[in-house]
N, C-alpha and C. Protein backbone atom coordinates (compact mmCIF):
# COMPACT_ATOMS: atom_id res chain seq x y z
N UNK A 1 2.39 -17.49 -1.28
CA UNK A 1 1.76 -16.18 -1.40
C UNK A 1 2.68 -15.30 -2.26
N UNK A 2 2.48 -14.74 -3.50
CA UNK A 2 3.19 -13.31 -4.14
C UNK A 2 3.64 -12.79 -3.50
N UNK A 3 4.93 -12.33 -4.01
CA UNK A 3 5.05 -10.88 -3.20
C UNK A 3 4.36 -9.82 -3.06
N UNK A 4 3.10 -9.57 -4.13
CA UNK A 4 2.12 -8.47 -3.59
C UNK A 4 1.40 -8.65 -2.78
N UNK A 5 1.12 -9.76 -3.01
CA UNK A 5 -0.10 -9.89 -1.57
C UNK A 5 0.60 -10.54 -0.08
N UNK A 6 1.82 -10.58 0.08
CA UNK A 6 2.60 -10.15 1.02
C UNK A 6 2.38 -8.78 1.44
N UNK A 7 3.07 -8.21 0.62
CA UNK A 7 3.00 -6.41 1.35
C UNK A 7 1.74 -5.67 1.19
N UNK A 8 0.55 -6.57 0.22
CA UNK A 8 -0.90 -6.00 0.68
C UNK A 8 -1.12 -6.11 2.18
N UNK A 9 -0.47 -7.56 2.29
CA UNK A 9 -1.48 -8.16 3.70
C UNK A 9 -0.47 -7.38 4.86
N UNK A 10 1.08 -6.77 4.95
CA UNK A 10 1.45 -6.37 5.54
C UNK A 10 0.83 -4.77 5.82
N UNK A 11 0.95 -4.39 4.35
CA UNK A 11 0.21 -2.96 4.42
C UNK A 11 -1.47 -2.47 5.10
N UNK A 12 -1.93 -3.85 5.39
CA UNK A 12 -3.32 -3.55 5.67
C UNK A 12 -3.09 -3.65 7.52
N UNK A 13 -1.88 -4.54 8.11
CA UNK A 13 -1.86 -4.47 9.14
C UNK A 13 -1.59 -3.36 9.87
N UNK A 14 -0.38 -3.01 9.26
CA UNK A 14 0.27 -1.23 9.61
C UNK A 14 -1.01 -0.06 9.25
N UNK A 15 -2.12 -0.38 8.62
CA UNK A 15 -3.09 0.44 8.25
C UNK A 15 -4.16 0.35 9.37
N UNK A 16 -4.11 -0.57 9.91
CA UNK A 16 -5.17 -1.04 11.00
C UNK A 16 -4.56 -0.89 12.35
N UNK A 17 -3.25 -0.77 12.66
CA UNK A 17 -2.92 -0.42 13.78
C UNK A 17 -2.99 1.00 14.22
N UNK A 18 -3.13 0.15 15.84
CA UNK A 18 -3.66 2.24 16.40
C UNK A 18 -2.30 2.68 16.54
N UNK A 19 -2.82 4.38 16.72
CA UNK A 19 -1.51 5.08 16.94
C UNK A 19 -0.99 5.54 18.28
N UNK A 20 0.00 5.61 18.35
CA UNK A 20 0.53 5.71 19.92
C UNK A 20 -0.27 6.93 20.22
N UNK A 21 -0.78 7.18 22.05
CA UNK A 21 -1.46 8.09 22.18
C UNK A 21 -0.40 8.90 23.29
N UNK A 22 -0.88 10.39 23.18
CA UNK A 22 -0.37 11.55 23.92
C UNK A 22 -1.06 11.81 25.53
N UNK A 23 0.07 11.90 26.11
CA UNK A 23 -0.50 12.39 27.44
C UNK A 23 0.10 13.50 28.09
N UNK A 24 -1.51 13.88 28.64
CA UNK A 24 -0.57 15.25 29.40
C UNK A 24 -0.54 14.93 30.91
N UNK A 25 0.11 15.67 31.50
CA UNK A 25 0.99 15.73 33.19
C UNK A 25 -0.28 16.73 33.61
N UNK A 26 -1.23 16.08 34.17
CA UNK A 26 -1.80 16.94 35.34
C UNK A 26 -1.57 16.79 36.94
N UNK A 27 -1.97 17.55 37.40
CA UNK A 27 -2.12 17.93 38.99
C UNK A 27 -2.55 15.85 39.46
N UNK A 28 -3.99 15.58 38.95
CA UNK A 28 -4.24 14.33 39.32
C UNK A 28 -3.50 13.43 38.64
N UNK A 29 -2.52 13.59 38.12
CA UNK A 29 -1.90 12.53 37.02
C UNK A 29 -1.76 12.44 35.73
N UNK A 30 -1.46 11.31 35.21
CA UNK A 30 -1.46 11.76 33.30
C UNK A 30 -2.69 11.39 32.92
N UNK A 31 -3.45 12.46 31.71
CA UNK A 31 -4.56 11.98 31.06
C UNK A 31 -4.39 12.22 29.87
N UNK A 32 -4.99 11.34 29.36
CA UNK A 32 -4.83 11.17 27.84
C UNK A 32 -5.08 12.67 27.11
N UNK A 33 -4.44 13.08 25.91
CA UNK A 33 -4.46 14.06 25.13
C UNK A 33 -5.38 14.01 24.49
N UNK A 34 -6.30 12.77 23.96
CA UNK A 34 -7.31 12.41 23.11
C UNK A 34 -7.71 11.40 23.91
N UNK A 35 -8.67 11.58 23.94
CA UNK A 35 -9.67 10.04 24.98
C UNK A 35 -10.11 9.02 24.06
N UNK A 36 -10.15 9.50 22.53
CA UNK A 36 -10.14 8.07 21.62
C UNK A 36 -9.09 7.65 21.06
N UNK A 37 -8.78 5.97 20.75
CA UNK A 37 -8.04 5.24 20.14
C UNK A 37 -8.55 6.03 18.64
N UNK A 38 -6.84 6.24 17.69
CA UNK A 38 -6.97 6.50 16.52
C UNK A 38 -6.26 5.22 16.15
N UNK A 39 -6.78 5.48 14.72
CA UNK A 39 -5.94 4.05 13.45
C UNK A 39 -5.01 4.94 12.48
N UNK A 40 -4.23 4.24 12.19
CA UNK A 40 -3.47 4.48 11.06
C UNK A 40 -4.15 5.02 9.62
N UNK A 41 -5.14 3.81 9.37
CA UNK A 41 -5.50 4.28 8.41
C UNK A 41 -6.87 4.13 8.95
N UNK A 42 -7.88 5.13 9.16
CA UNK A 42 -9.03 4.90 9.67
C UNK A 42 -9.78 5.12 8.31
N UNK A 43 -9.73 5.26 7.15
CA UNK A 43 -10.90 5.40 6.14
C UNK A 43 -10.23 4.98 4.78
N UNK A 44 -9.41 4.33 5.11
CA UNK A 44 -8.73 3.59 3.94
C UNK A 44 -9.61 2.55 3.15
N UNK A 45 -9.58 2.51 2.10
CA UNK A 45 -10.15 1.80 1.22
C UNK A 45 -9.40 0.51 0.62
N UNK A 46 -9.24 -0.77 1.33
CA UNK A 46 -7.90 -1.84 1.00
C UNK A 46 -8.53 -2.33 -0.11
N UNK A 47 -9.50 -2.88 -0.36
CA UNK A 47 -9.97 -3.39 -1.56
C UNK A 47 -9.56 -2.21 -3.45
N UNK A 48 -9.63 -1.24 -3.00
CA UNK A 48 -9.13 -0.21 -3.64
C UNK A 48 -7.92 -0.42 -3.96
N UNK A 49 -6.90 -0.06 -3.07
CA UNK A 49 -5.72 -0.32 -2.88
C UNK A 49 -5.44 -1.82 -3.49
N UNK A 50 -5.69 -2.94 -3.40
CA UNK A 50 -5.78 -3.73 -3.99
C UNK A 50 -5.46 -4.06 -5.62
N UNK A 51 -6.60 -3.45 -5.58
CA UNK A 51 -7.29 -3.41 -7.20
C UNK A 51 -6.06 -2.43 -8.34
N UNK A 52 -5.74 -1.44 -7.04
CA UNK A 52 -4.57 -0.30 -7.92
C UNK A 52 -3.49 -1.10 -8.46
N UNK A 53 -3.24 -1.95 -7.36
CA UNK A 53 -1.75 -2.87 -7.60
C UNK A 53 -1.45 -3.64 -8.63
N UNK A 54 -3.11 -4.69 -9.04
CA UNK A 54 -3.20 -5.30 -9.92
C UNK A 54 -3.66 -4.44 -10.90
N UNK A 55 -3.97 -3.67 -10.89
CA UNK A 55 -3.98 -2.64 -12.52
C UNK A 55 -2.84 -2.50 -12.66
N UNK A 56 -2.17 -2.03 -12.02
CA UNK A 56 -0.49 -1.47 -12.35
C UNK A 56 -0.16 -2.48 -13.13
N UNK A 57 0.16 -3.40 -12.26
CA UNK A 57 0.64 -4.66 -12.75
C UNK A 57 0.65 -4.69 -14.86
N UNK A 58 -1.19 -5.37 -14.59
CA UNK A 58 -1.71 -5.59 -16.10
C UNK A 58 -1.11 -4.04 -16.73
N UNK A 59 -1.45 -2.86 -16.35
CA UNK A 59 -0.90 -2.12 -17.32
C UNK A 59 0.73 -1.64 -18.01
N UNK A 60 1.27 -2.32 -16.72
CA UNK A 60 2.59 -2.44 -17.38
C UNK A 60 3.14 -3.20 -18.13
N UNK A 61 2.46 -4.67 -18.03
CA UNK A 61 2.56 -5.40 -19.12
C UNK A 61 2.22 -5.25 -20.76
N UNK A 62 1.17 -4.79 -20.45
CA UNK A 62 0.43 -4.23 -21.60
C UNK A 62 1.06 -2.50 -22.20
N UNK A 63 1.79 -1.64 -21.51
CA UNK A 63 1.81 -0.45 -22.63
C UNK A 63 3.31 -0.81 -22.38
N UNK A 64 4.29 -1.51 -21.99
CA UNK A 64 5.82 -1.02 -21.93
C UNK A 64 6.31 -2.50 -22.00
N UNK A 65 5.83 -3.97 -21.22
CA UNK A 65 6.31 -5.03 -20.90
C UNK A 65 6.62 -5.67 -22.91
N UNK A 66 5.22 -5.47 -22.94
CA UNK A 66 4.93 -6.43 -24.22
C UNK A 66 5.32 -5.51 -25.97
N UNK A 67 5.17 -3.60 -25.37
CA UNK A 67 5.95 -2.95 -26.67
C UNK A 67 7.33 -3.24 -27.13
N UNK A 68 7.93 -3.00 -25.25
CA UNK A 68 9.37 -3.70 -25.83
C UNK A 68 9.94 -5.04 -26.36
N UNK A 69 9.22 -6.37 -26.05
CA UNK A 69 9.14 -7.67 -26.53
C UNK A 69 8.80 -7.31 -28.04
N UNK A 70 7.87 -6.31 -28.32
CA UNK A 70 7.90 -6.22 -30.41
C UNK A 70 9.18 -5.63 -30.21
N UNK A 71 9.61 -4.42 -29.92
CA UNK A 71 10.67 -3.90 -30.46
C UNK A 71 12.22 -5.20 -30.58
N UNK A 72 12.63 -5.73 -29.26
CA UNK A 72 13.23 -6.57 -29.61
C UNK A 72 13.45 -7.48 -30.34
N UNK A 73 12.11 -7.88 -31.07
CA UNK A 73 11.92 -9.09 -31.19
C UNK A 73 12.03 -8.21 -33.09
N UNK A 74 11.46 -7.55 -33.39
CA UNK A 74 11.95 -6.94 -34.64
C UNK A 74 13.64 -6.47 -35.00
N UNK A 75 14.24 -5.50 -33.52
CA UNK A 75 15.51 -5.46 -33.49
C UNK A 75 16.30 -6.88 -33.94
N UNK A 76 15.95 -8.08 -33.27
CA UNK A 76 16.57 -8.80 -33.57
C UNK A 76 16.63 -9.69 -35.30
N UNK A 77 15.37 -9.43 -35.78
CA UNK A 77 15.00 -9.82 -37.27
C UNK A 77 15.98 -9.64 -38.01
N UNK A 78 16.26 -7.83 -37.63
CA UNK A 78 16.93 -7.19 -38.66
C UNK A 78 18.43 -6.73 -38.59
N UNK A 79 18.65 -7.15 -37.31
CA UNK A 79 20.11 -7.31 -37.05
C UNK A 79 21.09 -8.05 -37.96
């Protein structure tokens, strides 16, 4: 597995886990601060997220990876 889709697949777990919940101290005992389970990331878009990573990727190859491969590669011509 890549290392991106390592820390995709890590990042989607930590995105999907719930969050610790609050309680308050009553007279009958502790009750929850919120009576629903929340998520981390409850409206996250992973396929999105995804897709950002591998754009990055291709676009760094393409405006900075592969300009500097001409520049070197001319630097070195004319050296």
């Amino acid at each position: 597995m890549p290392s991106h889709a390592a820390a995709l697949s890590t990042m989607r777990s930590v995105l999907a886990a719930r969050l610790p919940r609050a309680f308050d101290e009553t007279g009958a005992g502790v009750a929850p601060v919120d009576p629903e389970d929340r998520i981390v990331g409850v409206a996250v878009n992973h396929d999105a997220i995804a897709n950002a990573g591998l754009e990055m990727k291709q676009r760094l190859t393409d405006e900075v990876i592969f300009p500097l491969q001409q520049w070197l590669a001319a630097y070195r011509s004319i050296k």
